[in-house]
Structure formats: structure tokens, C-alpha cells
PDB file of N, CA and C in Angstrom:
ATOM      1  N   UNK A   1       0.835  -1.198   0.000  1.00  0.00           N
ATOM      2  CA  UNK A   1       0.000   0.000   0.000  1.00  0.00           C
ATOM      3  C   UNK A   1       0.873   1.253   0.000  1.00  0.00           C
ATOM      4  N   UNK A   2       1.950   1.070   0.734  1.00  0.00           N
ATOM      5  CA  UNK A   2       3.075   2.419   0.547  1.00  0.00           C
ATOM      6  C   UNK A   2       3.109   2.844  -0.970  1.00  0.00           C
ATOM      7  N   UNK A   3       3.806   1.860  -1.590  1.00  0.00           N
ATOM      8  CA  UNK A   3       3.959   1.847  -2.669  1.00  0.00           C
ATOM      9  C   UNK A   3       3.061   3.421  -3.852  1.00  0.00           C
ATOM     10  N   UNK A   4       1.921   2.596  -3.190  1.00  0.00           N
ATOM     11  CA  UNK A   4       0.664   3.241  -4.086  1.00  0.00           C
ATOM     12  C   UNK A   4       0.488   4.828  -3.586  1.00  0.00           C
ATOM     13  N   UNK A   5       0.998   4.745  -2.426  1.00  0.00           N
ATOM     14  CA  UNK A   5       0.498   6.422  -2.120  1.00  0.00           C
ATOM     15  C   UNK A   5       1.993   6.944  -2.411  1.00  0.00           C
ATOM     16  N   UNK A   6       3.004   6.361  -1.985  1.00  0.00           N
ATOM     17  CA  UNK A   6       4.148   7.744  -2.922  1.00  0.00           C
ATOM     18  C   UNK A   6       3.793   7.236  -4.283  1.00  0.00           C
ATOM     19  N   UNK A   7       3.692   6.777  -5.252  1.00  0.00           N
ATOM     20  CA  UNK A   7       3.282   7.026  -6.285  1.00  0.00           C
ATOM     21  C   UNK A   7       2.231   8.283  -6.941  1.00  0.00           C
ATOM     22  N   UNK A   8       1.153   8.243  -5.916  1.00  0.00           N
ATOM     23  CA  UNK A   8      -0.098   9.383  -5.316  1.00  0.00           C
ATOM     24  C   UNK A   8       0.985  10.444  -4.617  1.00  0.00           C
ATOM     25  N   UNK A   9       1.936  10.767  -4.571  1.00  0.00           N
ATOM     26  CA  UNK A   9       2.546  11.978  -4.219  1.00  0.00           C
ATOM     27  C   UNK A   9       3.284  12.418  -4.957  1.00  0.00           C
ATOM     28  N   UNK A  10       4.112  11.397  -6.041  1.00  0.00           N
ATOM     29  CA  UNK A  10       4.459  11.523  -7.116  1.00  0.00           C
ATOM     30  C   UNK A  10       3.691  12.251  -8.330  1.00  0.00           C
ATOM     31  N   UNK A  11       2.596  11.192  -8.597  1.00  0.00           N
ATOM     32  CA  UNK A  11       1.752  12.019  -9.742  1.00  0.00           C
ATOM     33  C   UNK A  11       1.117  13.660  -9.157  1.00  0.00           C
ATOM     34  N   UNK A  12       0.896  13.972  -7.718  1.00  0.00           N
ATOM     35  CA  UNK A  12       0.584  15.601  -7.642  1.00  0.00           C
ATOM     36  C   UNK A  12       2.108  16.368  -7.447  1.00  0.00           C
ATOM     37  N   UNK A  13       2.786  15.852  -7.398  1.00  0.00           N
ATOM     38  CA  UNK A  13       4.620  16.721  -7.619  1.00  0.00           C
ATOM     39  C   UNK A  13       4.428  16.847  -9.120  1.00  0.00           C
ATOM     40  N   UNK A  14       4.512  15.905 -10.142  1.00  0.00           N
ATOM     41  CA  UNK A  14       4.401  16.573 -11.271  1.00  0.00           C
ATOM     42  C   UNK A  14       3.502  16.927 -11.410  1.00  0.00           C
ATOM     43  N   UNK A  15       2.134  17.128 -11.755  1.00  0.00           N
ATOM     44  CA  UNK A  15       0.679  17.982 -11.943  1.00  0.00           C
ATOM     45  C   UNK A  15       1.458  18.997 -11.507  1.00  0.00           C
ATOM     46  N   UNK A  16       1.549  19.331 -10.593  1.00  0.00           N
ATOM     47  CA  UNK A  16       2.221  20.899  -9.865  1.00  0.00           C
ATOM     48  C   UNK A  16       2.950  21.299 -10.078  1.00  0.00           C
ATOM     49  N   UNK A  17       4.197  20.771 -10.537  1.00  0.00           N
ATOM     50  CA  UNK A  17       5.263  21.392 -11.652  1.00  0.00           C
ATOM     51  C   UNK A  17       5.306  21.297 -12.886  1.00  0.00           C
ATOM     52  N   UNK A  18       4.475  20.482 -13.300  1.00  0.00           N
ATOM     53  CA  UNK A  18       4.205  20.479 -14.969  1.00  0.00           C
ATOM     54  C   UNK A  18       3.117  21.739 -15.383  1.00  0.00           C
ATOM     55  N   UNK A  19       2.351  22.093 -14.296  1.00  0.00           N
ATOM     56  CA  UNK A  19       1.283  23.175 -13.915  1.00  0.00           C
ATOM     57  C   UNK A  19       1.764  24.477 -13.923  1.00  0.00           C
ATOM     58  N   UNK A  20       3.047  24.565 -13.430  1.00  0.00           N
ATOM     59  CA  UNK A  20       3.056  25.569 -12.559  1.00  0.00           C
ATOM     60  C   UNK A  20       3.144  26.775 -13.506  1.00  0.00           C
ATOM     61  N   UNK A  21       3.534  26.762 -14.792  1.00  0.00           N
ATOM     62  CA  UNK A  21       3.246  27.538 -15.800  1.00  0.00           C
ATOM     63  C   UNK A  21       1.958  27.893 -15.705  1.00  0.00           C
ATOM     64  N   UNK A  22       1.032  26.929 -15.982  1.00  0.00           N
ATOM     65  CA  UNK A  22      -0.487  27.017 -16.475  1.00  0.00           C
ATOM     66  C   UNK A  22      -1.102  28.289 -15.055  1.00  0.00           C
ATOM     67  N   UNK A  23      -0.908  27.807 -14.173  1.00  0.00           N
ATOM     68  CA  UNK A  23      -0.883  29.096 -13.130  1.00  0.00           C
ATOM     69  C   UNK A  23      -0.833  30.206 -13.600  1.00  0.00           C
ATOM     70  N   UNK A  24       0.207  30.335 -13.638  1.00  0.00           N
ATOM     71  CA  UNK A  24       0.769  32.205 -13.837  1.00  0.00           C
ATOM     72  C   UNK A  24      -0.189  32.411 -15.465  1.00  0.00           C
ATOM     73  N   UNK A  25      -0.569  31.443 -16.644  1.00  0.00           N
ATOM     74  CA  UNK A  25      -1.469  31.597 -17.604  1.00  0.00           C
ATOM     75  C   UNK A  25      -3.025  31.665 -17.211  1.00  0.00           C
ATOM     76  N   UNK A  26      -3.548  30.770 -16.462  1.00  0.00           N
ATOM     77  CA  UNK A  26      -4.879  30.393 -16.465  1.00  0.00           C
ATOM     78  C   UNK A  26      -5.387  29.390 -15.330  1.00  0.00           C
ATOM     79  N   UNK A  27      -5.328  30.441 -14.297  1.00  0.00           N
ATOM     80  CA  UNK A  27      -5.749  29.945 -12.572  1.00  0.00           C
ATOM     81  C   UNK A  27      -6.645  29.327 -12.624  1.00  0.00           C
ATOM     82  N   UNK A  28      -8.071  29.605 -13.284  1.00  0.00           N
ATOM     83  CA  UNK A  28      -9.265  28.754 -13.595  1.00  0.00           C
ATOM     84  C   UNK A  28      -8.824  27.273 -13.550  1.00  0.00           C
ATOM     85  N   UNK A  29      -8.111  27.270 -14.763  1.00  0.00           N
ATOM     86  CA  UNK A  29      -7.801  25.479 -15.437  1.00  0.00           C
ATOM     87  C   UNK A  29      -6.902  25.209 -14.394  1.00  0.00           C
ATOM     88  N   UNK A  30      -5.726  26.265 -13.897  1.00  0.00           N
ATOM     89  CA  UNK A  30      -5.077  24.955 -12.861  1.00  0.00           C
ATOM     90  C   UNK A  30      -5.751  24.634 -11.653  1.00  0.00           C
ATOM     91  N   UNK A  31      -6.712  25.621 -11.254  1.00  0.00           N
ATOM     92  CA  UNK A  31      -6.853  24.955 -10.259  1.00  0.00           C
ATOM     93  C   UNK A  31      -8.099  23.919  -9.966  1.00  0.00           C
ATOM     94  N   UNK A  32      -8.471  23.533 -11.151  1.00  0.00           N
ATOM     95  CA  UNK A  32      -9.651  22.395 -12.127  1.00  0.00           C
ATOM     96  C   UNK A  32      -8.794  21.149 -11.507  1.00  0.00           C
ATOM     97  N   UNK A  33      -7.639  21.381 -12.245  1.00  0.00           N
ATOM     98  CA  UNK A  33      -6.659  20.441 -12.088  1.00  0.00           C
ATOM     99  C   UNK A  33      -6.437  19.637 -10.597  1.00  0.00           C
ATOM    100  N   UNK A  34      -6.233  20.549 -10.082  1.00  0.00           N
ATOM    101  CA  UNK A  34      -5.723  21.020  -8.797  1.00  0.00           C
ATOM    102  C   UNK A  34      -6.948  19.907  -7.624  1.00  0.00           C
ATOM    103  N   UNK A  35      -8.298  20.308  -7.706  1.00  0.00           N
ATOM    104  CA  UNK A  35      -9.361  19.637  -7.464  1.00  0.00           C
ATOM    105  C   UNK A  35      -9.641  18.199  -7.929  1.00  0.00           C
ATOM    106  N   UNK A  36      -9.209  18.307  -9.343  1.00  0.00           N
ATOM    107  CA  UNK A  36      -8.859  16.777  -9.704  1.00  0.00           C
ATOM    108  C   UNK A  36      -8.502  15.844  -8.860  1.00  0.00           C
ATOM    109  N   UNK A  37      -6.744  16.769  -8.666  1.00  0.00           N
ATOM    110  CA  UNK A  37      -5.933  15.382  -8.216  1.00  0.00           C
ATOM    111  C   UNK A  37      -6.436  15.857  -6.635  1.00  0.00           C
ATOM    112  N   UNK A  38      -6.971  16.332  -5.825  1.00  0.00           N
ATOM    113  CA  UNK A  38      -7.198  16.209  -4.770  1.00  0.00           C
ATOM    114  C   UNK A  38      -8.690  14.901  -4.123  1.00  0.00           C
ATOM    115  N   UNK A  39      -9.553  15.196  -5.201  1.00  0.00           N
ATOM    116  CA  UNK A  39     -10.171  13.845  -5.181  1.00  0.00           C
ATOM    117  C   UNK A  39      -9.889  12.882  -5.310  1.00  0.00           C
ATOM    118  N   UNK A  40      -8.765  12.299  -6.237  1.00  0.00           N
ATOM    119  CA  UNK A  40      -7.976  11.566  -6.312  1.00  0.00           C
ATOM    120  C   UNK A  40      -7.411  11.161  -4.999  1.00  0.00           C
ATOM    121  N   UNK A  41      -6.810  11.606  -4.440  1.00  0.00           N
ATOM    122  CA  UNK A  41      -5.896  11.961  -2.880  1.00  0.00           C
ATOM    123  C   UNK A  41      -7.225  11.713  -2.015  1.00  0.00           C
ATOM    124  N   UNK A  42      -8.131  12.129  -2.188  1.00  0.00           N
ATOM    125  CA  UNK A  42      -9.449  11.692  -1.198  1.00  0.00           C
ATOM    126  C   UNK A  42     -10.115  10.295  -1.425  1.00  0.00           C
ATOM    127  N   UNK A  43      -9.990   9.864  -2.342  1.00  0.00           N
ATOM    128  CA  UNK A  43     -10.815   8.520  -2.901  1.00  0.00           C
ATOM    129  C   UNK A  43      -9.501   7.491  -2.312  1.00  0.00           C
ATOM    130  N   UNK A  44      -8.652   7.411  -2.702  1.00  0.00           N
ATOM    131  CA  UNK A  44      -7.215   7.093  -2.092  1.00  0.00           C
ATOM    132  C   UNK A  44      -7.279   6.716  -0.736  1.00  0.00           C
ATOM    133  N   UNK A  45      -6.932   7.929  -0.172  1.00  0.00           N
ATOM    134  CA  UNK A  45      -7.203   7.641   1.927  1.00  0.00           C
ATOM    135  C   UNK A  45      -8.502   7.274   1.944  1.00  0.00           C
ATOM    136  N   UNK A  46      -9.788   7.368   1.759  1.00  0.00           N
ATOM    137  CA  UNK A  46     -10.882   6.657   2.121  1.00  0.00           C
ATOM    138  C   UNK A  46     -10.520   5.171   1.835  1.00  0.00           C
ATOM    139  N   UNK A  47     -10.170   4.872   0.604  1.00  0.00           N
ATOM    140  CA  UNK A  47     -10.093   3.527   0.608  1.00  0.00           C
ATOM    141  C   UNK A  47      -8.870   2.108   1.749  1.00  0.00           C
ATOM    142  N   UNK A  48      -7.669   3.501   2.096  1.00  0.00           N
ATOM    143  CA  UNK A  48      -7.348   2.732   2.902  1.00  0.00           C
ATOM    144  C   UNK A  48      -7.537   2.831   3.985  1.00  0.00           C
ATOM    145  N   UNK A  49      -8.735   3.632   4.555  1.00  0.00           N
ATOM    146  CA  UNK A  49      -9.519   4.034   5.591  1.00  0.00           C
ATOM    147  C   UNK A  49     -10.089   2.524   5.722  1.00  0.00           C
ATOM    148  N   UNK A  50     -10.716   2.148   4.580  1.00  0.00           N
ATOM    149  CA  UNK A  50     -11.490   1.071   5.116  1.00  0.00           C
ATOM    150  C   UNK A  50     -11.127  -0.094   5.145  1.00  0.00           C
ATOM    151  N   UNK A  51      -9.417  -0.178   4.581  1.00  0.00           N
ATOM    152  CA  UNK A  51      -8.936  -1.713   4.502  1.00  0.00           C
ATOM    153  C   UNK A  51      -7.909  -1.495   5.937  1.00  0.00           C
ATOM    154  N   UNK A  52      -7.878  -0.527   6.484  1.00  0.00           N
ATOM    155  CA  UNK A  52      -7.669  -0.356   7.720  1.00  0.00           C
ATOM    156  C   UNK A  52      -6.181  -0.187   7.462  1.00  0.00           C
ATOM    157  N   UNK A  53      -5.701   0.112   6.677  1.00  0.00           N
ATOM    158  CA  UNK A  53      -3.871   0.359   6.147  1.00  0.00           C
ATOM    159  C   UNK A  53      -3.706   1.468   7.121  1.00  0.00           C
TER     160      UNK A  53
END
């Protein structure tokens, strides 16, 4: 299960630096983005909420 969540910290390090342009262009879309991967990050810990990890 480690595994899977630095991977999940991995993919929002790049979103956020592959982003970080799109920012300073168009706050709207990054922070679309931004909400994305945070559900992501929420669906994630719930699930190992319930396998008790």
C-alpha cells in the first residue's frame, strides 16, 4: 500500500510542476486540475480508511 500512495505523491509533484506555468497563464484550469488530483488523494485515503492500512 506504501507503494501506491508515494506514487499518489508523485503524480501531484508533477501535476504541480508540470502546472506551474499554467498558473501564472490560467488559474481557472489549474486549479480544475488542482481539485482533480485532490479527489484523487481523497478517494485514495478513504479507501485505505477502510482496509484499515
Amino acid at each position: 500500500m506504501k507503494s501506491k500512495h508515494i506514487d499518489t505523491i508523485a503524480m501531484v509533484r508533477k501535476i504541480r510542476d508540470k502546472d506551474a506555468a499554467l498558473y501564472w497563464k490560467n488559474k481557472q484550469e489549474y486549479f480544475k486540475i488542482v481539485k482533480e488530483a485532490g479527489k484523487k488523494l481523497a478517494a485514495m485515503r478513504a479507501v485505505r480508511k477502510v482496509h484499515g492500512a
